[in-house]
N, C-alpha and C. Protein backbone atom coordinates (compact mmCIF):
# COMPACT_ATOMS: atom_id res chain seq x y z
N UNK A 1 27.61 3.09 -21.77
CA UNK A 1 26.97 4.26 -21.23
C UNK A 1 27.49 5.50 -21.96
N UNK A 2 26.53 6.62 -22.47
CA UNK A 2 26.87 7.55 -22.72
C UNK A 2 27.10 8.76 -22.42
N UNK A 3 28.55 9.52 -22.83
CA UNK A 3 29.09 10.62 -21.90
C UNK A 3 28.00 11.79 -22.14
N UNK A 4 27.45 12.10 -20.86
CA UNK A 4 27.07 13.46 -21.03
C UNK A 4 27.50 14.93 -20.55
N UNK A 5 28.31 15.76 -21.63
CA UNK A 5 29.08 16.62 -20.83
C UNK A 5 28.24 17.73 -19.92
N UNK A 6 29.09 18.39 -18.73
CA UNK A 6 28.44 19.11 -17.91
C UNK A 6 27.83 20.32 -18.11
N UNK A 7 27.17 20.50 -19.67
CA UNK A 7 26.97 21.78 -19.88
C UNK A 7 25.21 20.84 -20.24
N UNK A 8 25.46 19.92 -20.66
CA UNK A 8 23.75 19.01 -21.25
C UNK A 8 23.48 18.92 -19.82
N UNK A 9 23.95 18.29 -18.99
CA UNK A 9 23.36 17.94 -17.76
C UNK A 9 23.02 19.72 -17.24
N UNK A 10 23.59 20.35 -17.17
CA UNK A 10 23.26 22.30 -16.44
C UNK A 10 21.91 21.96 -17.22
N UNK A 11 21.64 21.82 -18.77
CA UNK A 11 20.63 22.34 -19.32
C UNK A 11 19.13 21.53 -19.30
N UNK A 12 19.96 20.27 -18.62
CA UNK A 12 18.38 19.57 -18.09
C UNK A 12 17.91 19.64 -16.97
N UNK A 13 18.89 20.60 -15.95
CA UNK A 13 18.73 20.63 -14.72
C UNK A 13 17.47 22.07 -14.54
N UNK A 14 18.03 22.63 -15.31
CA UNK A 14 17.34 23.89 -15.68
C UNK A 14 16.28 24.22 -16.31
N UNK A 15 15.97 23.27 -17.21
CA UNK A 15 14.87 22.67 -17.45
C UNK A 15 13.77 22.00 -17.34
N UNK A 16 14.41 21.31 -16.19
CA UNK A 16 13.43 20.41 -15.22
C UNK A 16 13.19 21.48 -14.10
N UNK A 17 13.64 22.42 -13.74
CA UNK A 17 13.82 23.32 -12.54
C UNK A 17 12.55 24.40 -13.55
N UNK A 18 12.75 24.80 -14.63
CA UNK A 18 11.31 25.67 -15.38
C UNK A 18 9.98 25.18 -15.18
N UNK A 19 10.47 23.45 -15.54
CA UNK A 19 9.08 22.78 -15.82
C UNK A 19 8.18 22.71 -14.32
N UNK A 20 9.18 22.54 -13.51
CA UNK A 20 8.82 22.27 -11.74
C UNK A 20 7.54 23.65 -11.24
N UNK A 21 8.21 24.74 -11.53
CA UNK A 21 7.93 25.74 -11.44
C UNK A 21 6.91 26.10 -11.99
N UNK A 22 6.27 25.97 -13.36
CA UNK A 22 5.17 26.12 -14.14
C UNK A 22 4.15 25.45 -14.31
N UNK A 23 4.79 24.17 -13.73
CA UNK A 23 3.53 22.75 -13.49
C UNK A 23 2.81 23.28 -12.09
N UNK A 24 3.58 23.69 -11.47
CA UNK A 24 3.09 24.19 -9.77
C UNK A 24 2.56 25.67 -10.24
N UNK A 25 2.65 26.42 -10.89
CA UNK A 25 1.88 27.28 -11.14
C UNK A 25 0.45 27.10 -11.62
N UNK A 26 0.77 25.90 -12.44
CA UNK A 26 -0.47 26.04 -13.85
C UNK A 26 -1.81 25.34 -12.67
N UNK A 27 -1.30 24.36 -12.02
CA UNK A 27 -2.35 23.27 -11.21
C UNK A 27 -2.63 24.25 -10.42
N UNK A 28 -1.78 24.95 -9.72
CA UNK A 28 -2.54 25.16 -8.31
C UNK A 28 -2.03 24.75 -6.90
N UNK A 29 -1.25 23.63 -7.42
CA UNK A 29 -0.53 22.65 -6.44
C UNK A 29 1.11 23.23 -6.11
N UNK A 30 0.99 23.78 -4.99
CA UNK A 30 2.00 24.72 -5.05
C UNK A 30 2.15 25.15 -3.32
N UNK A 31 3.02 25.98 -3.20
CA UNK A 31 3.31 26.63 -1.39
C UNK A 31 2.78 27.56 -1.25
N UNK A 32 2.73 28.12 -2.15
CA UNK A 32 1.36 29.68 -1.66
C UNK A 32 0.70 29.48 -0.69
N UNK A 33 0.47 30.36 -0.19
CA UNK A 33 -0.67 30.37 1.07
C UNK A 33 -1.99 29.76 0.64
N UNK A 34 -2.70 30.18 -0.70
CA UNK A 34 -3.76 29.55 -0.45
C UNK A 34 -3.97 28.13 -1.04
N UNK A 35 -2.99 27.60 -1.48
CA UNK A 35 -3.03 26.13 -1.21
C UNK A 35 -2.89 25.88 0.22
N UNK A 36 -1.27 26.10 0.58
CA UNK A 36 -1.25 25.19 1.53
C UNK A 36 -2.42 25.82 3.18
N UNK A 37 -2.83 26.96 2.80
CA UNK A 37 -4.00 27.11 3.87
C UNK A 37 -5.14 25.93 3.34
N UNK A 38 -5.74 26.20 2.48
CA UNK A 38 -7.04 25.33 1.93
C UNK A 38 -6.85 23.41 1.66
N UNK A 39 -5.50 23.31 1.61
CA UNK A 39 -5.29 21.95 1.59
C UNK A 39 -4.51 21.19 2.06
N UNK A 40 -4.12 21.49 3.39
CA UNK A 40 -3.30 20.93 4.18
C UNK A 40 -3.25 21.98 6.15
N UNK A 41 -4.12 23.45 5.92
CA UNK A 41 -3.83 24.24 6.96
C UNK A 41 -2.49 24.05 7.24
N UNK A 42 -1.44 24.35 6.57
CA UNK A 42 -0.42 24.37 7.39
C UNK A 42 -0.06 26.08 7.03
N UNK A 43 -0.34 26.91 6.56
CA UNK A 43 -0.58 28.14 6.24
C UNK A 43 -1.53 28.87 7.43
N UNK A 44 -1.23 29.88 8.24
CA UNK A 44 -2.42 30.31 8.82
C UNK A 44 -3.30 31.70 8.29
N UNK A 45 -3.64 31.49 6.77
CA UNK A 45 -3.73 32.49 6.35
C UNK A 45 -3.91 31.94 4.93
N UNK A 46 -4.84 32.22 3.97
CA UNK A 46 -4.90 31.83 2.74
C UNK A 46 -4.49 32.92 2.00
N UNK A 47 -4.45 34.48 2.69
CA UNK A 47 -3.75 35.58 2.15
C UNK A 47 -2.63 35.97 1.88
N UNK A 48 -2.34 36.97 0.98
CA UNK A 48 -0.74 37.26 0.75
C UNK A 48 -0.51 38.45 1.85
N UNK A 49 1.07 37.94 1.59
CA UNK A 49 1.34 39.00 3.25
C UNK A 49 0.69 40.38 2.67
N UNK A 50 0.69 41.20 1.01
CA UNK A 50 0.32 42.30 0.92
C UNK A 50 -1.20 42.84 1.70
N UNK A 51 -1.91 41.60 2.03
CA UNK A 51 -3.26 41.72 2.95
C UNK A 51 -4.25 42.01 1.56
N UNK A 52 -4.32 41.94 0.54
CA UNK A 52 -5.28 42.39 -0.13
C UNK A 52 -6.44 40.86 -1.24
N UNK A 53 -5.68 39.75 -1.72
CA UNK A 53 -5.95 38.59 -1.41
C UNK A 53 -5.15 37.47 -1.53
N UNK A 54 -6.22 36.62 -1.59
CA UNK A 54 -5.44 35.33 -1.57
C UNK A 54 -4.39 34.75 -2.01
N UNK A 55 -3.39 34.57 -1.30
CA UNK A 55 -1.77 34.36 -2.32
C UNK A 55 -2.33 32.85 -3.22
N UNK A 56 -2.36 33.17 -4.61
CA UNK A 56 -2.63 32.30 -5.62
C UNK A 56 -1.60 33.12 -6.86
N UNK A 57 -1.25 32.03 -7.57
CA UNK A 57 -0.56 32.10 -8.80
C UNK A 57 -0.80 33.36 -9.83
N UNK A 58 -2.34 33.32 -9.67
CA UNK A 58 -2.40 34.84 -10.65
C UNK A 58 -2.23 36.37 -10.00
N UNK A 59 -2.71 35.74 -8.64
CA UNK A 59 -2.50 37.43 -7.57
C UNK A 59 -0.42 37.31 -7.77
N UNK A 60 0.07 36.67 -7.10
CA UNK A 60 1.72 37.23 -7.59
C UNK A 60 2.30 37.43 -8.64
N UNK A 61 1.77 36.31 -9.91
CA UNK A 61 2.07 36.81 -11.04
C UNK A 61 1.55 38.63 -12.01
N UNK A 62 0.83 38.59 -11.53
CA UNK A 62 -0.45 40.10 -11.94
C UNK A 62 -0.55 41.04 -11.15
N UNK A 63 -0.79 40.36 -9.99
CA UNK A 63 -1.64 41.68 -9.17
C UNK A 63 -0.59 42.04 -7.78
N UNK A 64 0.02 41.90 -7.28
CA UNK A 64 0.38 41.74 -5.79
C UNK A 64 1.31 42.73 -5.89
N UNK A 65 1.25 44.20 -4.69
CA UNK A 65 1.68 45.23 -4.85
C UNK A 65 3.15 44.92 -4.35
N UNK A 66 3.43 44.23 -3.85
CA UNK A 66 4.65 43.82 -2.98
C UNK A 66 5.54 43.38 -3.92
N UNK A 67 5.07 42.62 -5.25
CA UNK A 67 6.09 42.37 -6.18
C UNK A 67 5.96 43.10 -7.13
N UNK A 68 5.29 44.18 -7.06
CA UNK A 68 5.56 45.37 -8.61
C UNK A 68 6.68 45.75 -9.03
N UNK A 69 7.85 46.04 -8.41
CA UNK A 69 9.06 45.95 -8.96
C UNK A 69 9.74 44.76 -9.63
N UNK A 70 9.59 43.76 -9.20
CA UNK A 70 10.25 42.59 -9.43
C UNK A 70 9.33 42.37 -11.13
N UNK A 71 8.32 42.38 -10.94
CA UNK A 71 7.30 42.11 -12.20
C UNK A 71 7.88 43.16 -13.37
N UNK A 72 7.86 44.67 -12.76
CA UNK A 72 7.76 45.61 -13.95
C UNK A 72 9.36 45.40 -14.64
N UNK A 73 10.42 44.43 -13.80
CA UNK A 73 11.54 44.32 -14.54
C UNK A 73 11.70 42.97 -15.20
N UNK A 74 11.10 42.65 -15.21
CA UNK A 74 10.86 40.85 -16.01
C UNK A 74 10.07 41.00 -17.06
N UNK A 75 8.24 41.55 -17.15
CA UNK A 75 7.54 42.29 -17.71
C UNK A 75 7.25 43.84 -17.99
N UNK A 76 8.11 44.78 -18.43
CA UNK A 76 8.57 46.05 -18.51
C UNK A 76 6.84 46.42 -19.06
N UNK A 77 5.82 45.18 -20.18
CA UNK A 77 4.92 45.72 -20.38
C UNK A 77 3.67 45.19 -19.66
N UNK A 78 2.77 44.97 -19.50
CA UNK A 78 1.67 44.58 -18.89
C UNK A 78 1.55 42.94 -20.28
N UNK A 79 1.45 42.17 -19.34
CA UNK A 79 1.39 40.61 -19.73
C UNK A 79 0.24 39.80 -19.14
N UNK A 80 -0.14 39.00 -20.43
CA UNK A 80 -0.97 38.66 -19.45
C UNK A 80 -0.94 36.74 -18.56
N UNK A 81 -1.39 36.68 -18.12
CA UNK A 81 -1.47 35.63 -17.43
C UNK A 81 -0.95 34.26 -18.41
N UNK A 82 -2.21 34.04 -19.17
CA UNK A 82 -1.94 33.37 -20.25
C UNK A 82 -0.43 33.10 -20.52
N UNK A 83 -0.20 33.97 -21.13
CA UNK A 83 1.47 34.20 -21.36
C UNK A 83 2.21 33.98 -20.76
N UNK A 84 2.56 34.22 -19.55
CA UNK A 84 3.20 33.63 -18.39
C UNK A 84 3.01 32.19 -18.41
N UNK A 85 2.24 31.83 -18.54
CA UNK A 85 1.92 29.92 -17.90
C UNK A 85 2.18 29.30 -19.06
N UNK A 86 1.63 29.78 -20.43
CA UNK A 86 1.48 28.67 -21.38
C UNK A 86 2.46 29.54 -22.25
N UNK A 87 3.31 30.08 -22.53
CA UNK A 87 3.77 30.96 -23.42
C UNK A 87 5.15 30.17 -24.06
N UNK A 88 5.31 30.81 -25.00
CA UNK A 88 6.91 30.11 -25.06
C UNK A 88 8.20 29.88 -24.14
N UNK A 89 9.17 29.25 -24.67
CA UNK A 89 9.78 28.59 -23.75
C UNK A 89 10.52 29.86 -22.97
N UNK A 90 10.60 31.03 -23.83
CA UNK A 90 11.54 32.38 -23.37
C UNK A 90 10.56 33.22 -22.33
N UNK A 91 8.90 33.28 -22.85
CA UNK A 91 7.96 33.17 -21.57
C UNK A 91 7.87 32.40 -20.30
N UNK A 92 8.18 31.06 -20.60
CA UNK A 92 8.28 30.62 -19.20
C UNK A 92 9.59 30.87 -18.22
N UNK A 93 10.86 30.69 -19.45
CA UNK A 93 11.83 31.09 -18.13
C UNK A 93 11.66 32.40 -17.85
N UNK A 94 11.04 33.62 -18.18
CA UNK A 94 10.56 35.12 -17.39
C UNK A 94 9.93 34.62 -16.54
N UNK A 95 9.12 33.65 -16.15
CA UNK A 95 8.33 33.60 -15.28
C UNK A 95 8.81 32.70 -14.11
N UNK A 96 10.14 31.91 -14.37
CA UNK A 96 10.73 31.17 -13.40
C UNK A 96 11.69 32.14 -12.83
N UNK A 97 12.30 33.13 -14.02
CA UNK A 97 13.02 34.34 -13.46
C UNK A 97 12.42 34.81 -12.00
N UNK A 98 10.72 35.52 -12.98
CA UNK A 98 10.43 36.40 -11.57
C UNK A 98 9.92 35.62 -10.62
N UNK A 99 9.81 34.36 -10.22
CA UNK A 99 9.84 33.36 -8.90
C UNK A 99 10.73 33.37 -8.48
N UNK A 100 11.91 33.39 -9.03
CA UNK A 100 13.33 33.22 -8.15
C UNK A 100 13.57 34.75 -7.66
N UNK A 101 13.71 35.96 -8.35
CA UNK A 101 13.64 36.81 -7.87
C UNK A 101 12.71 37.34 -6.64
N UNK A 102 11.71 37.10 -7.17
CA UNK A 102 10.82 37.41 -5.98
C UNK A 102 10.95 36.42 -4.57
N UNK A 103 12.11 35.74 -4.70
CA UNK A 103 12.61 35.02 -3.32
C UNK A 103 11.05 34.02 -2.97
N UNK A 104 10.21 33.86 -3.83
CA UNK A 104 8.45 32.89 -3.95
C UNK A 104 9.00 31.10 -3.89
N UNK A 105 8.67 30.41 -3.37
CA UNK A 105 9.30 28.94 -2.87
C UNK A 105 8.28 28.50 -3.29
N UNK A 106 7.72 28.22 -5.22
CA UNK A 106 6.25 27.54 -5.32
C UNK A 106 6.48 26.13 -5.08
């Protein structure tokens, strides 16, 4: 069996913890409200608490006034969607950044 020291194992943990995060973004398949309202009702509400719409992947990533701070310090410029989901690997961890920051449980 081969030794793997504890800095390879941090970096697959962390890695698998990006990929988790961006696969549940990219599908759809995720805790947001408007999944789990539309495919399971266990949500009573397919909206984001900001009341304006539906908590989905592109309204928190883009649009949702409640995380404009958290966004304008991860993305200082206007980004677009695209970029976030499919972007390089330094794009996606910004975008696992601002999930963890934004305290978001996708």
């Amino acid at each position: 069996m081969q030794y793997r020291s504890p800095a390879f194992v941090e970096d697959c943990l962390a890695i698998s913890s990006i990929n988790l995060i961006v696969i549940r973004l990219r599908t759809g398949h995720n805790r947001l409200n408007a999944h789990m309202n539309r495919k399971f009702k266990l949500a009573p509400s397919p909206t984001c608490a900001c009341g304006q719409e539906d908590q989905t992947a592109e309204h928190i990533l883009q649009r949702c006034p409640l995380l404009d701070e958290e966004r304008k310090e991860v993305w200082p410029s206007p980004t677009p969607l695209q970029t976030k989901l499919y972007g390089s690997r330094q794009e996606l961890e910004k975008t696992t950044t601002f999930i963890t920051s934004a305290g978001l449980i996708v």
